[in-house]
Each structure stands twice: as structure tokens, then as C-alpha cells.
N, C-alpha and C. Protein backbone atom coordinates (compact mmCIF):
# COMPACT_ATOMS: atom_id res chain seq x y z
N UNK A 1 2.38 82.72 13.45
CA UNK A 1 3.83 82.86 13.47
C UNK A 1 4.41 82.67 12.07
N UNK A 2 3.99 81.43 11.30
CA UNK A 2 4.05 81.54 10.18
C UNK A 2 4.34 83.04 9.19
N UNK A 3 3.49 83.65 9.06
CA UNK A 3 3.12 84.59 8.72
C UNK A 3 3.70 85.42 8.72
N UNK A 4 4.43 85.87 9.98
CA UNK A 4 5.16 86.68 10.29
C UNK A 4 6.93 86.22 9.78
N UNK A 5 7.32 85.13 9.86
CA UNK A 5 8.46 84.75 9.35
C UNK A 5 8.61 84.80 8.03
N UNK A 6 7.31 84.77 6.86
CA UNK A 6 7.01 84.81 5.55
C UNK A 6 7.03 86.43 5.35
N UNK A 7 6.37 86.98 5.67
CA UNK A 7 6.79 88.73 5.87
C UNK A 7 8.10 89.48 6.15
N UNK A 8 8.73 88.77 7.29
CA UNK A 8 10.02 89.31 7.65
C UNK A 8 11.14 88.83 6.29
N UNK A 9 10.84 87.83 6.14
CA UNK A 9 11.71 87.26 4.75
C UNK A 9 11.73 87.77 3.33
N UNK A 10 10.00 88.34 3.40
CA UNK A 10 9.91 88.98 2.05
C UNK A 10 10.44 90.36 2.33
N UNK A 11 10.59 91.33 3.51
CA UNK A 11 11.04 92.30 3.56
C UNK A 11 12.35 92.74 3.76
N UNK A 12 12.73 91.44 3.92
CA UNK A 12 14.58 92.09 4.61
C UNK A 12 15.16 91.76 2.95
N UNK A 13 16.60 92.66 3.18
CA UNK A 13 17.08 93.21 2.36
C UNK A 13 17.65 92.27 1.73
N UNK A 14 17.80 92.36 0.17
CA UNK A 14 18.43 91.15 -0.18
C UNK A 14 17.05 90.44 -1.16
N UNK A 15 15.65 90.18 -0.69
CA UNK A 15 15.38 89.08 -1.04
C UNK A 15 14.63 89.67 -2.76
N UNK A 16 15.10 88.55 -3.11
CA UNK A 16 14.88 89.03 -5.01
C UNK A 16 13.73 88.83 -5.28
N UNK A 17 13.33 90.46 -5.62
CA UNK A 17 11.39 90.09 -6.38
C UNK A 17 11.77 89.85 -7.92
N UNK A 18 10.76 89.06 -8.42
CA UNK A 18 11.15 89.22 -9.89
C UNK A 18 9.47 90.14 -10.50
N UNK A 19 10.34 90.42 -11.82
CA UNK A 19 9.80 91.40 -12.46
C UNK A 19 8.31 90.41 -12.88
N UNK A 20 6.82 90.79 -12.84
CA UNK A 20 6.23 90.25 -13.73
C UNK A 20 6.46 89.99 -15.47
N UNK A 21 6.61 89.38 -16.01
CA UNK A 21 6.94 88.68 -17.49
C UNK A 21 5.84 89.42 -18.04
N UNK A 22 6.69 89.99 -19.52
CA UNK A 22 5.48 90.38 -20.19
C UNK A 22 4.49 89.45 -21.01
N UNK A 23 5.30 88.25 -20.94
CA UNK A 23 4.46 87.07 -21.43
C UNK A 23 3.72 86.19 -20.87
N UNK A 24 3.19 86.86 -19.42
CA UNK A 24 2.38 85.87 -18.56
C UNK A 24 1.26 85.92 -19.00
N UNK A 25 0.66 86.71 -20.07
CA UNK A 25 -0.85 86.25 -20.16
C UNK A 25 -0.70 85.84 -21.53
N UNK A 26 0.21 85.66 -21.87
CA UNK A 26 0.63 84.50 -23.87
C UNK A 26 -0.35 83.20 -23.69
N UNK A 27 -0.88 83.39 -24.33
CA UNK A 27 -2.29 81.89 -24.58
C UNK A 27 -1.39 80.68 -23.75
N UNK A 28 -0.28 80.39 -24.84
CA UNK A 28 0.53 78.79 -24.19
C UNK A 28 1.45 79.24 -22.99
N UNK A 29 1.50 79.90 -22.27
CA UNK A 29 1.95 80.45 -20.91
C UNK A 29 1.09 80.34 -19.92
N UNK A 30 -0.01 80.89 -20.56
CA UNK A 30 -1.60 80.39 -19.69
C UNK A 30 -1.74 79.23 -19.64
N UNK A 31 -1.74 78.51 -20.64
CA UNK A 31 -2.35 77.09 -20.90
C UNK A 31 -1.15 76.22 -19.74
N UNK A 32 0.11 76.50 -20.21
CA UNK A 32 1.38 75.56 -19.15
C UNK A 32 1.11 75.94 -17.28
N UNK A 33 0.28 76.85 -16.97
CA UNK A 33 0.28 77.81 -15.64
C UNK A 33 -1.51 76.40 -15.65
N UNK A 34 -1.99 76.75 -15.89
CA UNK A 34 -3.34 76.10 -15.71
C UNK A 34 -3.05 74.54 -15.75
N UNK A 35 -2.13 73.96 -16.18
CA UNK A 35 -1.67 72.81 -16.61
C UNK A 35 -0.96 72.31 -15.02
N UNK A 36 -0.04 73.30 -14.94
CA UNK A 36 0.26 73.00 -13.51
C UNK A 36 -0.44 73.09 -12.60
N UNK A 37 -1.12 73.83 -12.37
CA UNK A 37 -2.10 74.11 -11.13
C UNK A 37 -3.13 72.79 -11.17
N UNK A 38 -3.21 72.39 -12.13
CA UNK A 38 -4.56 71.39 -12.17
C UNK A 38 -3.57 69.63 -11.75
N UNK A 39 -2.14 69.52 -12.17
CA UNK A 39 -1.34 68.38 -11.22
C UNK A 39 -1.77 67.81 -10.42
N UNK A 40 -1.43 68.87 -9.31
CA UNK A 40 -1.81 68.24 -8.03
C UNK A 40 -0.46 67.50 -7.50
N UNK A 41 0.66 68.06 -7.47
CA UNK A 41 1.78 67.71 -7.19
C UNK A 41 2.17 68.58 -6.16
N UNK A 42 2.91 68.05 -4.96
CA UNK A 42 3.57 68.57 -3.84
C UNK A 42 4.14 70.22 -3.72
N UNK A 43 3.74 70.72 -2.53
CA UNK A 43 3.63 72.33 -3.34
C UNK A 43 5.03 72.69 -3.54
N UNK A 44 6.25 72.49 -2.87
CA UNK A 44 7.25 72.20 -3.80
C UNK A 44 7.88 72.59 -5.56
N UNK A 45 7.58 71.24 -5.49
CA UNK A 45 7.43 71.42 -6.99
C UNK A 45 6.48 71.89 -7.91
N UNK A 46 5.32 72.59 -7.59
CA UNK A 46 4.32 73.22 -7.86
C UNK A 46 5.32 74.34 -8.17
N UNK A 47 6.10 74.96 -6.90
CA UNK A 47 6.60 75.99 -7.16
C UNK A 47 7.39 76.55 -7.90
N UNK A 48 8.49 75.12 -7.97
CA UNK A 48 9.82 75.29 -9.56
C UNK A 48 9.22 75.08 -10.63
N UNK A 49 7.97 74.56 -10.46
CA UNK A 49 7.26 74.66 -12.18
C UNK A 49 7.02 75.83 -12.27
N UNK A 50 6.34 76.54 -11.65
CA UNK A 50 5.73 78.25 -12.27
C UNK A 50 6.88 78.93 -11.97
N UNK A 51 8.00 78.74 -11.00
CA UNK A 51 9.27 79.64 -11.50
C UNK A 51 10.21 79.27 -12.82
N UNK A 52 10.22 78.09 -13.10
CA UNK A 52 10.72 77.46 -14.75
C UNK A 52 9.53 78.15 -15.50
N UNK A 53 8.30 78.42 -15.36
CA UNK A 53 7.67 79.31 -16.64
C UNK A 53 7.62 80.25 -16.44
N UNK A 54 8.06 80.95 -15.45
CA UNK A 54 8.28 82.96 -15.28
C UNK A 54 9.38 83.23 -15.97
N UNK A 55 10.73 82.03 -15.87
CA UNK A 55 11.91 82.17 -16.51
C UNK A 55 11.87 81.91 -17.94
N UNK A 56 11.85 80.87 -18.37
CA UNK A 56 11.80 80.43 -19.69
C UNK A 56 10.04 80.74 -20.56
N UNK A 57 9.36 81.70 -20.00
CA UNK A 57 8.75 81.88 -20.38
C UNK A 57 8.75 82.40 -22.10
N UNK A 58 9.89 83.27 -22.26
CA UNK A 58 10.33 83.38 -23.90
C UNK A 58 10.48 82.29 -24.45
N UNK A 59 11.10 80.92 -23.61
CA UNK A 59 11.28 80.00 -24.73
C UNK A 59 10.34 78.95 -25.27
N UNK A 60 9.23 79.32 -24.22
CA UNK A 60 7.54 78.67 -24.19
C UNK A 60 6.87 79.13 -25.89
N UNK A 61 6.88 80.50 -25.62
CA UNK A 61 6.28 80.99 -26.49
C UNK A 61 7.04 80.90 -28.13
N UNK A 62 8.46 80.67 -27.74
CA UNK A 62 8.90 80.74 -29.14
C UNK A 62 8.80 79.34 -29.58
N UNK A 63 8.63 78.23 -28.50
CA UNK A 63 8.62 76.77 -29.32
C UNK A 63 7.58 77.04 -30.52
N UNK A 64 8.04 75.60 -31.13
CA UNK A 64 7.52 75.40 -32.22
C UNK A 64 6.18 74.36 -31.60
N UNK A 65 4.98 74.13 -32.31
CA UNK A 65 4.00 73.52 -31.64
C UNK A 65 4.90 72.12 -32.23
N UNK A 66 4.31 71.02 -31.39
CA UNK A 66 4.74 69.30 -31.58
C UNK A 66 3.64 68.76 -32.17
N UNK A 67 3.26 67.87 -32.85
CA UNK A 67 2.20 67.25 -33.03
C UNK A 67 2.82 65.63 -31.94
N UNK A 68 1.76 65.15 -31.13
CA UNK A 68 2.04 64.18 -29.77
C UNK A 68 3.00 63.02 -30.09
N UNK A 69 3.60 62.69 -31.34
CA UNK A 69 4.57 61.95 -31.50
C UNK A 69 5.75 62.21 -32.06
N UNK A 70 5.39 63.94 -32.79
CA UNK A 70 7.40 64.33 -32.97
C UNK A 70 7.58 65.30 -31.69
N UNK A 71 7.63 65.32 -31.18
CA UNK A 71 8.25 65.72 -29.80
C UNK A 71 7.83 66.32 -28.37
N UNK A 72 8.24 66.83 -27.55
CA UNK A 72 7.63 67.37 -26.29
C UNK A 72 6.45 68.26 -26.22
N UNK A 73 5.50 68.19 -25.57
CA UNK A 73 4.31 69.40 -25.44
C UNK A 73 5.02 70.62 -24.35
N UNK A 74 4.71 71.27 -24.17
CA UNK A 74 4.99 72.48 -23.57
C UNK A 74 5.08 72.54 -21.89
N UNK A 75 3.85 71.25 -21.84
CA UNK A 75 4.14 70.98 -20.62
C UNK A 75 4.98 69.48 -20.12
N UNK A 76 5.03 69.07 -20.76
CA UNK A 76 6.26 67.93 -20.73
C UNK A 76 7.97 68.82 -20.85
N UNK A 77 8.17 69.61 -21.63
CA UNK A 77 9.20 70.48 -21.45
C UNK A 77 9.54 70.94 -20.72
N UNK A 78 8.43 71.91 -19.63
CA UNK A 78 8.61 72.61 -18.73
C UNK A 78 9.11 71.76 -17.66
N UNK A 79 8.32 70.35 -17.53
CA UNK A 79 8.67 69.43 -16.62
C UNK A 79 10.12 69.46 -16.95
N UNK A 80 10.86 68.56 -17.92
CA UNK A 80 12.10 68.43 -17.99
C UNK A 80 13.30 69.43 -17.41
N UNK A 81 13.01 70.78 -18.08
CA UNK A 81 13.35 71.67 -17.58
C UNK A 81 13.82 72.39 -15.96
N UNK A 82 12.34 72.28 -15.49
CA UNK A 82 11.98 72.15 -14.34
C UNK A 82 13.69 71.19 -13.21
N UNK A 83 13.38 70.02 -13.96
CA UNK A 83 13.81 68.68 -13.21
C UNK A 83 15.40 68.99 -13.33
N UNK A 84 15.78 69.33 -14.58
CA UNK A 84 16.77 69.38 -14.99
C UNK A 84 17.72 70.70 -13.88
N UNK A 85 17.09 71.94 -13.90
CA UNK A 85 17.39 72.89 -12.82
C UNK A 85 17.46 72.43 -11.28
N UNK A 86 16.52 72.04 -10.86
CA UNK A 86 16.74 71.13 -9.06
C UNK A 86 17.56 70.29 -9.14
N UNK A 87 17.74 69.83 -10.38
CA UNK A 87 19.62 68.58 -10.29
C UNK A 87 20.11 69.36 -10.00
N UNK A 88 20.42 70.37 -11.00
CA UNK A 88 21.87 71.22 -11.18
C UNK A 88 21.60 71.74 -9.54
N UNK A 89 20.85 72.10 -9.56
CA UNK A 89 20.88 73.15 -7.65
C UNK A 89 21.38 72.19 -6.58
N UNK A 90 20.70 70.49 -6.41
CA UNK A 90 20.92 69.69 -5.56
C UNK A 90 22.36 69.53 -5.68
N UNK A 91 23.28 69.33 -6.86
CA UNK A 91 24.35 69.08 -7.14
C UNK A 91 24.95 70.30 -6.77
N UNK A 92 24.71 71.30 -6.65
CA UNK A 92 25.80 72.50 -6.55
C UNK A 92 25.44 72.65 -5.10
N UNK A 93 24.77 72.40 -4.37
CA UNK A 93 24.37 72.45 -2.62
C UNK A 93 25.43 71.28 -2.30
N UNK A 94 25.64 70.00 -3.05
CA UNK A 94 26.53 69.35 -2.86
C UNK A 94 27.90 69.21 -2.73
N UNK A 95 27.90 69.52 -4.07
CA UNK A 95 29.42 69.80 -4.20
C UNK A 95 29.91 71.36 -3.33
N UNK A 96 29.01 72.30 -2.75
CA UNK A 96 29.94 73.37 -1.77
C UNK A 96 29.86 73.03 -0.63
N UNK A 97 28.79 71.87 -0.23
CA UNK A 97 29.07 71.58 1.25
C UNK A 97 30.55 70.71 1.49
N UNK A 98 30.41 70.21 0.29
CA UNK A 98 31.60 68.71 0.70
C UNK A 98 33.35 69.48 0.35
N UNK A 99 33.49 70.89 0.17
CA UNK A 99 34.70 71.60 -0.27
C UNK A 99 34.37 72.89 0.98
């Protein structure tokens, strides 16, 4: 049944495919995608991580590298990022239920 509700959802009208990124196979795009998968975090958030790197995938590749004490790794970013977007969403599910 599953299955069938995952099908009907991907087919009815409306639901947004996104484009494959031309930067999904960029070395540090790979490396942040393998980074997540190897977590082991709730599939969930498994999931807003690899949709925060399909999106900001340009801004992956344009960082500047960190050396581990002047600033974020790529996958510490993505996290933030990540975290920072499900606020803003939890907060805007909020604020239109309560208006």
C-alpha cells in the first residue's frame, strides 16, 4: 500500500521534480553526499541534508577550503544550513497555522 500512495504522489499534478545539478558529481559534492550517507541519522534528516546539497550545491563548490580551525568543513556547513532551513519551515508552518 505504501507503494502505491508513494506513486500516486509522485504522479499527480503539481508535485515538483527537480532538475539533476550539474554539480552532482563535483569531487566535494561527492565527498558531502558520502559524508551523509555514512551518519546514520534519522531518514528525515538524511533527507534535508541531500536536498540542502542539490540546492546549495553551487555554494559547496565555490567555498573556499577551511583548514579545521579557521572555519566550517563542508560538511559542518551543510549541517548548519540544513538546520537553519527546517527552522525557517517549522516557523512559517507556525506562524500560518496560528493567523
Amino acid at each position: 500500500m505504501w507503494c502505491l500512495e508513494t506513486i500516486s504522489k509522485i504522479n499527480a499534478p503539481g508535485y515538483a521534480r527537480s532538475e539533476p545539478s550539474p554539480l552532482q558529481f563535483h569531487p566535494r559534492v561527492l565527498a558531502v553526499r558520502r559524508f551523509v550517507k555514512a551518519m546514520g541519522v534519522p531518514y528525515e534528516y538524511e533527507m534535508r541534508l541531500k536536498r540542502s546539497i542539490h540546492r546549495y550545491a553551487d555554494q559547496i563548490v565555490s567555498r573556499p577550503l577551511y583548514r579545521p580551525e579557521e572555519g566550517w568543513s563542508d560538511e559542518e556547513a551543510i549541517q548548519q544550513v540544513t538546520l537553519g532551513d527546517w527552522n525557517e519551515e517549522c516557523l512559517h508552518k507556525l506562524f500560518t497555522e496560528l493567523t
